[in-house]
Protein backbone atom coordinates (compact mmCIF):
# COMPACT_ATOMS: atom_id res chain seq x y z
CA UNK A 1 82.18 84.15 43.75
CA UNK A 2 80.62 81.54 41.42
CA UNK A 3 79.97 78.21 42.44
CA UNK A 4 78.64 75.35 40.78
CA UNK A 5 75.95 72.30 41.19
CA UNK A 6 76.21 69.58 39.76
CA UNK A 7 73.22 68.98 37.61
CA UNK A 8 71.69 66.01 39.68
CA UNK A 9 72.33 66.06 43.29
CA UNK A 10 71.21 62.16 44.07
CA UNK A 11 74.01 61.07 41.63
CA UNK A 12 77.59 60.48 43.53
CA UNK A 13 81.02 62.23 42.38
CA UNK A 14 81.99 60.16 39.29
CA UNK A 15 85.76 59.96 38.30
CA UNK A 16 86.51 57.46 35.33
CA UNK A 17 83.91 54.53 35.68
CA UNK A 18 84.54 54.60 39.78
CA UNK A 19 82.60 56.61 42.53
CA UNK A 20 84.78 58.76 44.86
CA UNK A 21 85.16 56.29 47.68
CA UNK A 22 86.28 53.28 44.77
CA UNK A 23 88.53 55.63 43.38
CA UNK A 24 90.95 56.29 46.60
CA UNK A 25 90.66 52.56 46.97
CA UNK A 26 91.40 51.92 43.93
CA UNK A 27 94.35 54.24 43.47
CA UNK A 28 95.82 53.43 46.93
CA UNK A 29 95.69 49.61 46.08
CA UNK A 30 97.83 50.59 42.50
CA UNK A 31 100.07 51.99 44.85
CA UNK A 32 100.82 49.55 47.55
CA UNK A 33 100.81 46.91 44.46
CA UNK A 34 103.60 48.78 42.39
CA UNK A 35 105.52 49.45 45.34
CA UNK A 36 105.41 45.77 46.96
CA UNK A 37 105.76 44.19 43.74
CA UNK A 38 105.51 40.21 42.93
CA UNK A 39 103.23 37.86 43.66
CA UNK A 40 101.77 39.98 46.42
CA UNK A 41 101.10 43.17 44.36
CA UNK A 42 99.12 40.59 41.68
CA UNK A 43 97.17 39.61 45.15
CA UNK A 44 96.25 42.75 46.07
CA UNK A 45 95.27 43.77 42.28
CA UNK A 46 92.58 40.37 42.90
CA UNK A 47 91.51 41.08 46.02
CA UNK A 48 90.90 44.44 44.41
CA UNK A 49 88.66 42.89 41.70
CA UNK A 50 86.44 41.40 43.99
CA UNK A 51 86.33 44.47 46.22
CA UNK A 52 84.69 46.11 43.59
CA UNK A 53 81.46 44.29 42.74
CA UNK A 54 80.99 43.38 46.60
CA UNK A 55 81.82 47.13 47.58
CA UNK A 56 78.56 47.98 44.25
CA UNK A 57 76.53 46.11 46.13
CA UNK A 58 76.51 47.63 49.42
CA UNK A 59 74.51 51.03 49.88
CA UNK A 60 75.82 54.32 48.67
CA UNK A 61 78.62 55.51 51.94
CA UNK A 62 79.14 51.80 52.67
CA UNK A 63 83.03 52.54 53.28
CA UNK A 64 82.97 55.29 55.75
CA UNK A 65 81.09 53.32 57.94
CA UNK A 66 83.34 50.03 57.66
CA UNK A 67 85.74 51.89 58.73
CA UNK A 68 83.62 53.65 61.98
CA UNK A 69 83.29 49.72 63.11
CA UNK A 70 87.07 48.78 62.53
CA UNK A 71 87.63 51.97 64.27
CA UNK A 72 89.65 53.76 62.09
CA UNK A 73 86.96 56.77 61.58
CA UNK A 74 85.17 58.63 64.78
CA UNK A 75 82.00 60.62 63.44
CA UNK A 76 81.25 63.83 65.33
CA UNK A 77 78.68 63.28 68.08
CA UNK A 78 77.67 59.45 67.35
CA UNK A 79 78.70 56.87 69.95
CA UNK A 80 81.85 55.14 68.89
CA UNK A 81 81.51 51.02 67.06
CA UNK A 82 81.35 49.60 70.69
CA UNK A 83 78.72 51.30 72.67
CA UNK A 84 76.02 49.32 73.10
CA UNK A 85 73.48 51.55 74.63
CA UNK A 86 73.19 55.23 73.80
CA UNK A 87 71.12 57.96 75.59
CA UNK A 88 70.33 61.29 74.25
């Protein structure tokens, strides 16, 4: 079996000009947008525009963990967004 490395491992998965994370963003906003249409899918294709540079200037995994604190995401054996106190 051959696998392969990529040739700097600091570096995150680049598709187009987007990381991994802005891409599914990215290409589930297009989606919503062509579907809904109108004035709202031009509002969403905004909001998207100014997701980006805020989202560049967050550290590197920013969204997974937005989404831990909405909720959405459980990570294996870390407290859940609204425990307060944690003991090993």
């Amino acid at each position: 079996m051959d696998e392969r490395l990529p040739q700097f491992l600091h570096r995150p998965v680049q598709i187009l000009w987007f990381d991994s994370q802005e891409f599914i963003v990215v290409m589930s906003t297009i989606f919503v947008a062509v579907i809904v249409g109108g004035m709202i899918g031009w509002a969403l294709l905004g909001v998207l525009l100014l997701f980006i540079p805020w989202k560049r200037s967050k550290p590197r995994g920013f969204i997974p963990h937005l989404a831990w604190r909405w909720g959405l995401l459980k990570f294996r054996n870390y407290p859940g967004p609204t425990q307060t106190r944690f003991f090993e």
